[in-house]
C-alpha atoms as a PDB file:
ATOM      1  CA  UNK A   1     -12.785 -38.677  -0.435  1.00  0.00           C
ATOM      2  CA  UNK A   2     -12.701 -41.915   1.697  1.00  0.00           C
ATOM      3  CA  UNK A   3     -15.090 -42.635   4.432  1.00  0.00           C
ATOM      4  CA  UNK A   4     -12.960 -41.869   7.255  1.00  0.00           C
ATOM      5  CA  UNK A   5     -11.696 -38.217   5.469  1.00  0.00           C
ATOM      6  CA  UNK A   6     -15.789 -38.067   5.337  1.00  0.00           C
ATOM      7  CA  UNK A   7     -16.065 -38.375   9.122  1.00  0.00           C
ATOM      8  CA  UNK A   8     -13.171 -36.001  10.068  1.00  0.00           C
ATOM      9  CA  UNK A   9     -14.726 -33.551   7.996  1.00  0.00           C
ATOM     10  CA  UNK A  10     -18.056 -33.644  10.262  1.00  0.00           C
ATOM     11  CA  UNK A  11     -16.107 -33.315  13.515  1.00  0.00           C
ATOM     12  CA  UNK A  12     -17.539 -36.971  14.344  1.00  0.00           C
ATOM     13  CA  UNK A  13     -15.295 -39.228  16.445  1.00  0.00           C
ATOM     14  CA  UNK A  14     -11.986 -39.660  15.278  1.00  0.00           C
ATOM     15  CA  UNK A  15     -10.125 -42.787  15.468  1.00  0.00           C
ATOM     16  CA  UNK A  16      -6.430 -43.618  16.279  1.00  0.00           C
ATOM     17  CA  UNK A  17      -6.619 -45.728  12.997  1.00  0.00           C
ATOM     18  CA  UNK A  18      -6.472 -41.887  10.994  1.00  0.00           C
ATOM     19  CA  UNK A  19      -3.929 -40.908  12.398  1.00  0.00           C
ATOM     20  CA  UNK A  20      -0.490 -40.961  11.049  1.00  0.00           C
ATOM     21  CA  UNK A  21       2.133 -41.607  13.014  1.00  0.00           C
ATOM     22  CA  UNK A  22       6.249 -40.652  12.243  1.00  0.00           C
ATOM     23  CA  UNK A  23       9.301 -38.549  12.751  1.00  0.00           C
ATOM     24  CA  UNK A  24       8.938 -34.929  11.644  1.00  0.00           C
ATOM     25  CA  UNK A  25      11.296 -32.175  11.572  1.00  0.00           C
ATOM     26  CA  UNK A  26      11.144 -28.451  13.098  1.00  0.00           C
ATOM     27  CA  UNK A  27      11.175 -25.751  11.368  1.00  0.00           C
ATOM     28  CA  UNK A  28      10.436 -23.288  13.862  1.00  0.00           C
ATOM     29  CA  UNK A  29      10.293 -22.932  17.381  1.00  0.00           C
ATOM     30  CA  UNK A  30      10.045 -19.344  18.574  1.00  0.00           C
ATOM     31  CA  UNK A  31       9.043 -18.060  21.855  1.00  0.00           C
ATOM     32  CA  UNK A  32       5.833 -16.015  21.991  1.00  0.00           C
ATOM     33  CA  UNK A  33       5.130 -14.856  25.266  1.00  0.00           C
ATOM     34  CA  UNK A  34       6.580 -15.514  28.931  1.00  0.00           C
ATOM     35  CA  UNK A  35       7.428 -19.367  29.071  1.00  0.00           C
ATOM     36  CA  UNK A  36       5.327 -19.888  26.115  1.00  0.00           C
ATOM     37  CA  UNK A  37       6.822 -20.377  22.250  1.00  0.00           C
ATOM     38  CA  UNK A  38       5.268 -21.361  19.006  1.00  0.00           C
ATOM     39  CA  UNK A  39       6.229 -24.343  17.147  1.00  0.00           C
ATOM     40  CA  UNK A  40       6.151 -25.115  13.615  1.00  0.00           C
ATOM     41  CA  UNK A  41       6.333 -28.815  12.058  1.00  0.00           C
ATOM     42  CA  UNK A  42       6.568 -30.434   8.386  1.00  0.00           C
ATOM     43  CA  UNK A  43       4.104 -32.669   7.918  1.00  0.00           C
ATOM     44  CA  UNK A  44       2.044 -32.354   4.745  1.00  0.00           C
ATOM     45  CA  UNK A  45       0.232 -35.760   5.935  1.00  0.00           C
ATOM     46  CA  UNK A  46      -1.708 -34.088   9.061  1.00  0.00           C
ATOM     47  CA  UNK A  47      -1.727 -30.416   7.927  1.00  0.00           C
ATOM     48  CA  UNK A  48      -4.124 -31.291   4.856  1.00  0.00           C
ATOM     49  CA  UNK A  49      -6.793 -33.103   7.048  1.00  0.00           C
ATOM     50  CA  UNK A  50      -6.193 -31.204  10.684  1.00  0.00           C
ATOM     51  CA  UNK A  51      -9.327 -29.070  11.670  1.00  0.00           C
ATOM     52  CA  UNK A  52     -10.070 -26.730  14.319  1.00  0.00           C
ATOM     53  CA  UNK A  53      -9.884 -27.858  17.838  1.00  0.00           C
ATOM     54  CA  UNK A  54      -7.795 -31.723  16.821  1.00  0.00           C
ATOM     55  CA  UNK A  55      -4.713 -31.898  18.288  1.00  0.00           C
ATOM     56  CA  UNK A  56      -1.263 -33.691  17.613  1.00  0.00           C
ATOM     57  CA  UNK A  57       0.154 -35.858  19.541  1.00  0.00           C
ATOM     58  CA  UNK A  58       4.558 -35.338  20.345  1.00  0.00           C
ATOM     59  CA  UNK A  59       7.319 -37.212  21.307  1.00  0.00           C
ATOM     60  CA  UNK A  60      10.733 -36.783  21.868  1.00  0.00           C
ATOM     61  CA  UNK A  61      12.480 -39.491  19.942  1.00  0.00           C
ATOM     62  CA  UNK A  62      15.087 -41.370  21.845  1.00  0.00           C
ATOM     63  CA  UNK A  63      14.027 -39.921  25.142  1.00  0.00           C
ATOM     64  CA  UNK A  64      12.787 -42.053  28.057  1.00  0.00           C
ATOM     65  CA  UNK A  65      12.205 -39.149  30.292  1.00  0.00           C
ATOM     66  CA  UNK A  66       9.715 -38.322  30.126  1.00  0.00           C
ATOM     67  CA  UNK A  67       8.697 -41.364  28.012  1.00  0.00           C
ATOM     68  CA  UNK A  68       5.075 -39.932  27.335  1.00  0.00           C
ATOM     69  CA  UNK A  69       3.983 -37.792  24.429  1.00  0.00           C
ATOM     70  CA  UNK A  70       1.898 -34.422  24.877  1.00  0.00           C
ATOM     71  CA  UNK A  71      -1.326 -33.352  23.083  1.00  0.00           C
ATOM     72  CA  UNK A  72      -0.865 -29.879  21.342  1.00  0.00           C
ATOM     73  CA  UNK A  73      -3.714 -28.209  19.918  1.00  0.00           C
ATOM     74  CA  UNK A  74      -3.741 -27.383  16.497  1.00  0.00           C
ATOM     75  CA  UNK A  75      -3.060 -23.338  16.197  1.00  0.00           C
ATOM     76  CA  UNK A  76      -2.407 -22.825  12.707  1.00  0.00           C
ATOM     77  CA  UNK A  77      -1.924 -24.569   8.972  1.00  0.00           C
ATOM     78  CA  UNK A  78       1.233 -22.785   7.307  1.00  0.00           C
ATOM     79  CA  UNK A  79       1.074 -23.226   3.846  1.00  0.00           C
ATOM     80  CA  UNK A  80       3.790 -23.784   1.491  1.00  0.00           C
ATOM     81  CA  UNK A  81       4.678 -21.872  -2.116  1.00  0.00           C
ATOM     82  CA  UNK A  82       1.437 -23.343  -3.978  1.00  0.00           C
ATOM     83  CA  UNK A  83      -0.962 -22.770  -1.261  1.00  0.00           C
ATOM     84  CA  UNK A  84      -1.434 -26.175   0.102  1.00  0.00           C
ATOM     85  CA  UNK A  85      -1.015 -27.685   3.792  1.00  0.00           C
ATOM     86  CA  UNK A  86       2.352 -28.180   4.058  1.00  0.00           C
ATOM     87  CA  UNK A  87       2.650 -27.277   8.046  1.00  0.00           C
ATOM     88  CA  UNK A  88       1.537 -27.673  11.339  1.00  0.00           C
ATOM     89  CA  UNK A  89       2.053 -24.689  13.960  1.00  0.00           C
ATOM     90  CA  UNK A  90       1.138 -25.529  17.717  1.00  0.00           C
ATOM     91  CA  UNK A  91       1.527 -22.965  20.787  1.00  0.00           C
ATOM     92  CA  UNK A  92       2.454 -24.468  24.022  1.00  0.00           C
ATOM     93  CA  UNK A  93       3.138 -23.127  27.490  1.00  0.00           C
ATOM     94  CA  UNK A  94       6.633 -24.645  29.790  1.00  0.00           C
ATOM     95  CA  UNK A  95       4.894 -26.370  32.522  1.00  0.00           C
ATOM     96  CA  UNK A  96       7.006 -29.234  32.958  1.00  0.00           C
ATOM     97  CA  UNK A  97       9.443 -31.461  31.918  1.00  0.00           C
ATOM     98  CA  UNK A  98       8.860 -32.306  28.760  1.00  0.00           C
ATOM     99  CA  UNK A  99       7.907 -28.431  27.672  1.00  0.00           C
ATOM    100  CA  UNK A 100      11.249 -27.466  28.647  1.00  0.00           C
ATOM    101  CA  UNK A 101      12.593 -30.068  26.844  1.00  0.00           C
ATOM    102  CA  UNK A 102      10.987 -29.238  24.040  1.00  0.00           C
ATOM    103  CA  UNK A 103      11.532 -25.546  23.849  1.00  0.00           C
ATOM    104  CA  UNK A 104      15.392 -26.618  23.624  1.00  0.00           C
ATOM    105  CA  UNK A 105      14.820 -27.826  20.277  1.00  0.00           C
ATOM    106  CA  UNK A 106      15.877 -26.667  17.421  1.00  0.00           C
ATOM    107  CA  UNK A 107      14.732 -25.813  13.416  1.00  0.00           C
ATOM    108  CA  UNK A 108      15.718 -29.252  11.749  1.00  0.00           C
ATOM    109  CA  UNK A 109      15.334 -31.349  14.730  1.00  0.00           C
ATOM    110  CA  UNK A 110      13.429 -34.356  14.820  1.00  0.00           C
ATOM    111  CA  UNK A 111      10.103 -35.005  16.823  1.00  0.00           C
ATOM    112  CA  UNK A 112       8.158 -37.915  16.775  1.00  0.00           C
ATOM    113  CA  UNK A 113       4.150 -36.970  15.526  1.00  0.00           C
ATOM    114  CA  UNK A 114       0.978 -38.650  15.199  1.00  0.00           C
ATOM    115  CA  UNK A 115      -2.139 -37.201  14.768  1.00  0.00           C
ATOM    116  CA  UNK A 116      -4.385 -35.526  13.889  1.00  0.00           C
ATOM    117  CA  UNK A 117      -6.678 -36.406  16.990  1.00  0.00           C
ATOM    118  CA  UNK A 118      -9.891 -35.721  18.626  1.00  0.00           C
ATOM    119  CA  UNK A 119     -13.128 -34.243  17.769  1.00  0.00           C
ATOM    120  CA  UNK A 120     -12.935 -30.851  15.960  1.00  0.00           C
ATOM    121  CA  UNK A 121     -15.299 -28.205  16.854  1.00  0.00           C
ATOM    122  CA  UNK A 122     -18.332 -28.490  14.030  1.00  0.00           C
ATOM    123  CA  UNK A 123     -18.764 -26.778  11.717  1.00  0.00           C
ATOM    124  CA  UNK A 124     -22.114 -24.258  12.997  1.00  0.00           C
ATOM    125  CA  UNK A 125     -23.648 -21.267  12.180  1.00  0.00           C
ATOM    126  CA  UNK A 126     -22.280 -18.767  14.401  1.00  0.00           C
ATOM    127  CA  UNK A 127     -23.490 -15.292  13.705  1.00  0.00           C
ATOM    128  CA  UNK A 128     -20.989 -13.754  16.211  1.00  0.00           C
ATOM    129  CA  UNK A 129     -18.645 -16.709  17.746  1.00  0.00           C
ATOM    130  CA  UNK A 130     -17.249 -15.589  21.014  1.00  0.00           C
ATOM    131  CA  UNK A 131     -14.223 -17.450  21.454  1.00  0.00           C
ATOM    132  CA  UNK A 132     -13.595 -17.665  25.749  1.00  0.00           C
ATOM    133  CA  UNK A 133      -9.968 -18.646  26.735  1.00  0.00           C
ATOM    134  CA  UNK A 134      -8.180 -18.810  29.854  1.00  0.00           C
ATOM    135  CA  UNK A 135      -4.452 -19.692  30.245  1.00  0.00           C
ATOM    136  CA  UNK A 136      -3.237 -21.208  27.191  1.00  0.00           C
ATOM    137  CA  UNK A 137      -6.717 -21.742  25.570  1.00  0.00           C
ATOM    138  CA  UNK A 138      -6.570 -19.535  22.926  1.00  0.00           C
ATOM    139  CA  UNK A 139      -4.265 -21.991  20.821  1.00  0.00           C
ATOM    140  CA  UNK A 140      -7.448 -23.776  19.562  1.00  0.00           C
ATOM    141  CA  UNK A 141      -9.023 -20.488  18.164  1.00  0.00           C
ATOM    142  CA  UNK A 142      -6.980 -18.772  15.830  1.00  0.00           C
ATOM    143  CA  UNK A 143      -7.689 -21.387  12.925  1.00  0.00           C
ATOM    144  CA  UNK A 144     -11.643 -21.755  14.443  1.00  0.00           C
ATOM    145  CA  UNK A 145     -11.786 -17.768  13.730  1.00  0.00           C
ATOM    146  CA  UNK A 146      -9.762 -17.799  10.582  1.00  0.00           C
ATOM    147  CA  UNK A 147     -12.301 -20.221   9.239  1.00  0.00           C
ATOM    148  CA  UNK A 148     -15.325 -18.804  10.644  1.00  0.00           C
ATOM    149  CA  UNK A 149     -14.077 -15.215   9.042  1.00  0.00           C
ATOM    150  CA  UNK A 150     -13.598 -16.954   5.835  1.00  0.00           C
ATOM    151  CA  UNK A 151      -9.538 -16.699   5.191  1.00  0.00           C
ATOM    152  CA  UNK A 152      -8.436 -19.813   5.177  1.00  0.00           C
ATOM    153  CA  UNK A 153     -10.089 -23.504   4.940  1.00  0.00           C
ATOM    154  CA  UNK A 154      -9.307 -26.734   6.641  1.00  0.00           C
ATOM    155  CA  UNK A 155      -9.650 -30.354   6.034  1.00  0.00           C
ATOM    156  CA  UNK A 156      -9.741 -32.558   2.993  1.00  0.00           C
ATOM    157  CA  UNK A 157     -12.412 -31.629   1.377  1.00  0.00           C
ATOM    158  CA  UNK A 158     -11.830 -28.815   2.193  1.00  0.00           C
ATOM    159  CA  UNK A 159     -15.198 -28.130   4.716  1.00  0.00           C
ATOM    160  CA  UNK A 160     -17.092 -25.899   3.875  1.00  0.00           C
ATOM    161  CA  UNK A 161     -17.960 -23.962   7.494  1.00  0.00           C
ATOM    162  CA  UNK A 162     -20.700 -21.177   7.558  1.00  0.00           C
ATOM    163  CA  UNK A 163     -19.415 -17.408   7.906  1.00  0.00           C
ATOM    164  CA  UNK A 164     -19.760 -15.043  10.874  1.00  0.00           C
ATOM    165  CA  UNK A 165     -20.679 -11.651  11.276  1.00  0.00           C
ATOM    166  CA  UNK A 166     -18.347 -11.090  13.838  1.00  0.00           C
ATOM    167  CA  UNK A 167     -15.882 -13.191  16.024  1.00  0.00           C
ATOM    168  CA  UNK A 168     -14.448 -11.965  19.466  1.00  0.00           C
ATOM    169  CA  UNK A 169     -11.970 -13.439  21.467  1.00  0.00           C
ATOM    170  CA  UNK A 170     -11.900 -12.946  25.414  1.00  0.00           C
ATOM    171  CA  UNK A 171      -8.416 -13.863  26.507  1.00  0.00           C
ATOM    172  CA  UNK A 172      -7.833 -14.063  30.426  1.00  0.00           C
ATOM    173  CA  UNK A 173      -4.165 -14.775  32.110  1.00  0.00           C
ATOM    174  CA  UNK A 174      -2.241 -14.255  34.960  1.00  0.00           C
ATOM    175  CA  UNK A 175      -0.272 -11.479  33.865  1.00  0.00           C
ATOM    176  CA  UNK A 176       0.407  -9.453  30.424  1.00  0.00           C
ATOM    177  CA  UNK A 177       3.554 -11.227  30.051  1.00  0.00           C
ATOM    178  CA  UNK A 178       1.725 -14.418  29.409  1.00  0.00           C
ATOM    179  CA  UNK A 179      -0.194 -13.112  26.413  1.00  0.00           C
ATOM    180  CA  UNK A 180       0.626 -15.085  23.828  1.00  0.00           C
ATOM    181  CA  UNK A 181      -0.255 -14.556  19.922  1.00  0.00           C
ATOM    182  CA  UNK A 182      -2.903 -11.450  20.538  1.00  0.00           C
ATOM    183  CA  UNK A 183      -1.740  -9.616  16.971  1.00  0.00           C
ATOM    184  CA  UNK A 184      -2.441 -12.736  15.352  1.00  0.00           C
ATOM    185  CA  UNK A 185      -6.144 -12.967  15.923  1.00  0.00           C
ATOM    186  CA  UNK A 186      -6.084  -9.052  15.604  1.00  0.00           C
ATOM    187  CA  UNK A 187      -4.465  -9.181  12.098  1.00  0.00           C
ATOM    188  CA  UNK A 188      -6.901 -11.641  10.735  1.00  0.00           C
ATOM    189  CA  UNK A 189      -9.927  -9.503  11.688  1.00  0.00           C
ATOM    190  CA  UNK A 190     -11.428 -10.627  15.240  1.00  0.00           C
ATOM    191  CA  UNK A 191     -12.411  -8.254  17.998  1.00  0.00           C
ATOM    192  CA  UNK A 192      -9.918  -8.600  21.178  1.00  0.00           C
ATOM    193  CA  UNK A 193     -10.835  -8.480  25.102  1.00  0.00           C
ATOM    194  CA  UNK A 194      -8.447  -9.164  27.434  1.00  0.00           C
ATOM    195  CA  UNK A 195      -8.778  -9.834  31.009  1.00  0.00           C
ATOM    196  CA  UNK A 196      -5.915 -10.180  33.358  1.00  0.00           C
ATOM    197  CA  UNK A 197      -5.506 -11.237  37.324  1.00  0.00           C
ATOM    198  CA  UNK A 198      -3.046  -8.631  38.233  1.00  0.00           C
ATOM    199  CA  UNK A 199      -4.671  -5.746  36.164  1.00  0.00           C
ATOM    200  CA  UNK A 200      -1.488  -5.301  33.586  1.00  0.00           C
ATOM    201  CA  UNK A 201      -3.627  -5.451  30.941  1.00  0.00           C
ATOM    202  CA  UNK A 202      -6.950  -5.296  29.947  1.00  0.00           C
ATOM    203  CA  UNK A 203      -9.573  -5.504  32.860  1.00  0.00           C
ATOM    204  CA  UNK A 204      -8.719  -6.800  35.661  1.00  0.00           C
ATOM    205  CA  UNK A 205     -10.554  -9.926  36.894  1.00  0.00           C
ATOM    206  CA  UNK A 206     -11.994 -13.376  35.475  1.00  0.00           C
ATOM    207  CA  UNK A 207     -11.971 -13.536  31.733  1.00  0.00           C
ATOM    208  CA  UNK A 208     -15.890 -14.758  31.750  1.00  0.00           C
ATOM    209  CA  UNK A 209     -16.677 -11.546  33.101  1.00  0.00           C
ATOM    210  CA  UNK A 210     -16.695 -10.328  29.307  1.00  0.00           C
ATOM    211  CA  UNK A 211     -19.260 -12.642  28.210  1.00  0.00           C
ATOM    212  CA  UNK A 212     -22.492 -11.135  29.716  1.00  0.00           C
ATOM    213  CA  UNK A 213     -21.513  -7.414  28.429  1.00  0.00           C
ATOM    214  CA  UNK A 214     -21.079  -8.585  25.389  1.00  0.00           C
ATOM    215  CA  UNK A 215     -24.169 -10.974  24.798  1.00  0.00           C
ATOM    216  CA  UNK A 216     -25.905  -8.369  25.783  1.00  0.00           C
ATOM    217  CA  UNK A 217     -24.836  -5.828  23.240  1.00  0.00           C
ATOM    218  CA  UNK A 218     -24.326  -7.913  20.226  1.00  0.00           C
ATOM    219  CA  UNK A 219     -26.165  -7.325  17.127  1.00  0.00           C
ATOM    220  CA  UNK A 220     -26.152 -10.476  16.187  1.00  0.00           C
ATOM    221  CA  UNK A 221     -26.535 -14.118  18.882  1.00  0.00           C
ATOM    222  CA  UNK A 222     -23.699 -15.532  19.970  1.00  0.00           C
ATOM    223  CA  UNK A 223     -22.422 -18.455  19.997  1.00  0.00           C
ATOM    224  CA  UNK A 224     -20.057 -19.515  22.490  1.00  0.00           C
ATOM    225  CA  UNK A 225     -16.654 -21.412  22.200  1.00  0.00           C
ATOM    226  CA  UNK A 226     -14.735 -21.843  25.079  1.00  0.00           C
ATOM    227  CA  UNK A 227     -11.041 -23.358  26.131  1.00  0.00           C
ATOM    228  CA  UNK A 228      -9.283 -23.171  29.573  1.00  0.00           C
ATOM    229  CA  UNK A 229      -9.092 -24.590  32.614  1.00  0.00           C
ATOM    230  CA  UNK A 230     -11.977 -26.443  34.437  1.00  0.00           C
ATOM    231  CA  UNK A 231     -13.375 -23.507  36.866  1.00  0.00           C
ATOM    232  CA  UNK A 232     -13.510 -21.375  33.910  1.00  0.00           C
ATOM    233  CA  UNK A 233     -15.118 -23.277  31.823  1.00  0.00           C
ATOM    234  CA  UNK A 234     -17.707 -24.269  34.329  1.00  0.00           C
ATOM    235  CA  UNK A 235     -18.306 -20.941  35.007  1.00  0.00           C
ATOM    236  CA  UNK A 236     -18.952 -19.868  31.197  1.00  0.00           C
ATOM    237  CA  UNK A 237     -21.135 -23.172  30.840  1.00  0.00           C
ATOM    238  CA  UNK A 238     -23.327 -21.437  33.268  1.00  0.00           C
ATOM    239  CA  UNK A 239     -23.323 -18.237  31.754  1.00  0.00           C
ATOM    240  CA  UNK A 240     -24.217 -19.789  28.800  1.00  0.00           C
ATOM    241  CA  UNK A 241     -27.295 -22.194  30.509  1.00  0.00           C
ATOM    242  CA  UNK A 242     -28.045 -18.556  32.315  1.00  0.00           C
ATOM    243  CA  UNK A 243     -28.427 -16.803  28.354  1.00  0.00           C
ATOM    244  CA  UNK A 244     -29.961 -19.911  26.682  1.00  0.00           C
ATOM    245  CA  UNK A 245     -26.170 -19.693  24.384  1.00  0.00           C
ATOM    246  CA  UNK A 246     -25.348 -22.806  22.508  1.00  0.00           C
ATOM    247  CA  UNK A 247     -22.144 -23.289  23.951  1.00  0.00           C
ATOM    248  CA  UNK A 248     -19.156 -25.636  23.111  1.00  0.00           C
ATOM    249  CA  UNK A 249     -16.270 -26.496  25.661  1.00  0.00           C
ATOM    250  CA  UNK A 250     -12.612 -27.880  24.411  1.00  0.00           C
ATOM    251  CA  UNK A 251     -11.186 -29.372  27.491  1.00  0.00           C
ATOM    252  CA  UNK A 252      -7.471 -29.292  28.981  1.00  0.00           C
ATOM    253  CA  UNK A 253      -7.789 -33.147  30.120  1.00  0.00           C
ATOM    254  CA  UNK A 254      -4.437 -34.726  30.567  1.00  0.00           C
ATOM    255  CA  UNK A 255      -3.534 -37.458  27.890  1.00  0.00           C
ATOM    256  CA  UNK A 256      -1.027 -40.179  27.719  1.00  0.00           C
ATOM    257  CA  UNK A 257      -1.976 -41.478  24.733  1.00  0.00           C
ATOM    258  CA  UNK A 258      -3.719 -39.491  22.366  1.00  0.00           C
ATOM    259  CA  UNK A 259      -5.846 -42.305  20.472  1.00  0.00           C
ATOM    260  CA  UNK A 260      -8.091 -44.289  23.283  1.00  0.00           C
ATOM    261  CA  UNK A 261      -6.249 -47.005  24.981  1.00  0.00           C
ATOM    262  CA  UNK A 262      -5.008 -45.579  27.998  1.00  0.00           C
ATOM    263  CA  UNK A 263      -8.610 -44.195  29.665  1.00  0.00           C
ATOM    264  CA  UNK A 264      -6.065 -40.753  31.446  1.00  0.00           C
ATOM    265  CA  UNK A 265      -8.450 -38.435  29.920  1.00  0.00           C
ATOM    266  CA  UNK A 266     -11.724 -40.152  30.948  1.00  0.00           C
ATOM    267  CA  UNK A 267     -14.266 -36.949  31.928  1.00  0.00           C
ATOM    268  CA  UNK A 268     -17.710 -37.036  33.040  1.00  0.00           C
ATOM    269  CA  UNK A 269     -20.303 -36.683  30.386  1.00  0.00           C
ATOM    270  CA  UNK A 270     -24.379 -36.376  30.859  1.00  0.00           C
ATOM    271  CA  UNK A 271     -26.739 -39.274  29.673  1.00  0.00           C
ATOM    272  CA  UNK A 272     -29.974 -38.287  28.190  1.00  0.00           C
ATOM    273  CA  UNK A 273     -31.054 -41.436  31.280  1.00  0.00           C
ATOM    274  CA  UNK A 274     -30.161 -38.505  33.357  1.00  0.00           C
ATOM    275  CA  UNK A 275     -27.349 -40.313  35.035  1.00  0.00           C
ATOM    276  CA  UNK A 276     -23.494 -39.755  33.576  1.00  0.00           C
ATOM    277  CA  UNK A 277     -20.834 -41.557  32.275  1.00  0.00           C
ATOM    278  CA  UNK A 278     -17.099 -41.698  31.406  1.00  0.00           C
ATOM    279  CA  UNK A 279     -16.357 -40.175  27.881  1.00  0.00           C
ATOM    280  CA  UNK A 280     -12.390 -40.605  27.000  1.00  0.00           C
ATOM    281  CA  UNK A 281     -11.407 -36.576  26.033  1.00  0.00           C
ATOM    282  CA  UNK A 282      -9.060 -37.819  23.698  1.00  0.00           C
ATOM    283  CA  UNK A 283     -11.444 -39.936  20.944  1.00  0.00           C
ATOM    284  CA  UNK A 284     -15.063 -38.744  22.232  1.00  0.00           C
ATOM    285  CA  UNK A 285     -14.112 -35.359  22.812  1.00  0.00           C
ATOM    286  CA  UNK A 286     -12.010 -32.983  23.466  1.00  0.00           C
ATOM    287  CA  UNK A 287     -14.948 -31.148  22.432  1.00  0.00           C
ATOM    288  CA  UNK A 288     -17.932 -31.455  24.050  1.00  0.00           C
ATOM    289  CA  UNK A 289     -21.108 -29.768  24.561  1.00  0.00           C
ATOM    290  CA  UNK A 290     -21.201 -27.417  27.452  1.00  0.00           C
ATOM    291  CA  UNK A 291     -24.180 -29.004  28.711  1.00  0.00           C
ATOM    292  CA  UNK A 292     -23.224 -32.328  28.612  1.00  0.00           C
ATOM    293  CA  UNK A 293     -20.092 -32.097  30.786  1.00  0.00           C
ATOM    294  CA  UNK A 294     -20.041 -32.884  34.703  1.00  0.00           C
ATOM    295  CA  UNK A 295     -18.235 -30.129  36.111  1.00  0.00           C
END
């Protein structure tokens, strides 16, 4: 294994220097949920060394508009005939232009790729992982739990991460239409709580409003993974200060780039000084200790 397949496996910085970088082609692109489908993509090259919570980077080849890739967490490795990384399945949302673009594509298209990208969540021991995710931030989790529950591995080597007791996701959206995925994480095992604005389904109100029933009755102590958009995560950061959790946050920062030239995703990180400075999402992150991040 080289050095830099030793440093992806660690969840250490990853450079744009690992990546690889070509044109791919679709095999599936389903939708899911409301406005929200599932793509698949061959690419042996990333799916044997992508880990939980790296993303891709895509492009729309021979398309100036919009010119700019989009970073799409990893949701799954498929795997092909002799059980080895043969795909790469993200889960996005339509939000925009190039979403809707992309959700017009079809199996044997091509897309531009390069990846993988970004800091992986590490591999911890995590007696009961609570996975928190608001929006579209469960796409990051189902491989983290799949790991974590010991059915599948990722990586190289491949890591080796410790096993939980239990793993729970808490899954808040707007609306039960926007639930994307939820039998997936149910058929490999984790515990489900769902949260929604409107009431359709689940309990009504924030999604963090799981986390304190549940630290509380746990057999085991949690530790907290979380994904979603900025309030929310602040909010479970503070939960998680509040409970004296170890808590990880995968942010939602918007990238142009993917690999560190650009400076888009810049966010505010803590310095043990006490001051802060700018940490680029996209190499340092995109996850980051709870505590460390500005809010």
């Amino acid at each position: 294994m080289t050095t830099d397949d030793n440093r992806a496996q660690t969840g250490h910085v990853c450079y744009a220097d690992n990546a690889w970088h070509g044109l791919i082609e679709v095999e599936l692109n389903v939708p899911v949920a409301r406005d929200t489908f599932r793509l698949r993509i061959r690419c042996p090259e990333i799916a044997r060394r992508i880990l939980p919570g790296q993303f891709i980077m895509l492009r729309l080849p021979g398309v100036n508009d919009p010119l700019l890739g989009r970073p799409l967490a990893l949701y799954d490795v498929a795997l092909d005939g002799a059980g080895q990384p043969a795909a790469v399945d993200v889960v996005y949302l339509v939000v925009g232009k190039m979403t809707r673009l992309l959700a017009q594509v079809r199996p044997e298209a091509k897309l531009e790729v390069w990846g993988p990208l970004g800091n992986g969540f590490p591999p911890v021991e995590a007696e009961h992982l609570v996975m928190v995710a608001g929006g579209i931030g469960q796409t990051p989790f189902l491989a983290l739990a799949k790991e974590y529950l010991g059915l599948q591995q990722y990586g190289v080597s491949p890591r080796q991460t410790p096993q939980a007791r239990k793993v729970t996701l808490c899954y808040g959206v707007r609306t039960a239409e926007l639930l994307a995925c939820v039998d997936d994480f149910r058929r490999a095992g984790v515990e489900v709580c769902l949260s929604t604005d409107d009431g359709s389904s689940g309990r009504r109100g924030f999604v963090t409003d799981w986390i304190e029933p549940i630290v509380q009755t746990s057999q085991w102590p949690c530790y907290l993974v979380c994904c979603g958009p900025e309030p929310m995560l602040a909010a479970a950061a503070q939960l998680a200060g509040q409970h004296g959790l170890p808590c990880l946050v995968s942010l939602e920062s918007p990238m142009a780039c993917g690999i560190g030239i650009c400076f888009s995703c810049a966010v505010k990180v803590k310095q043990q000084s006490g001051g802060w400075d700018y940490r680029r999402s996209c190499i340092e992150g995109p996850v980051f200790r709870a505590e460390d991040v500005v809010f």
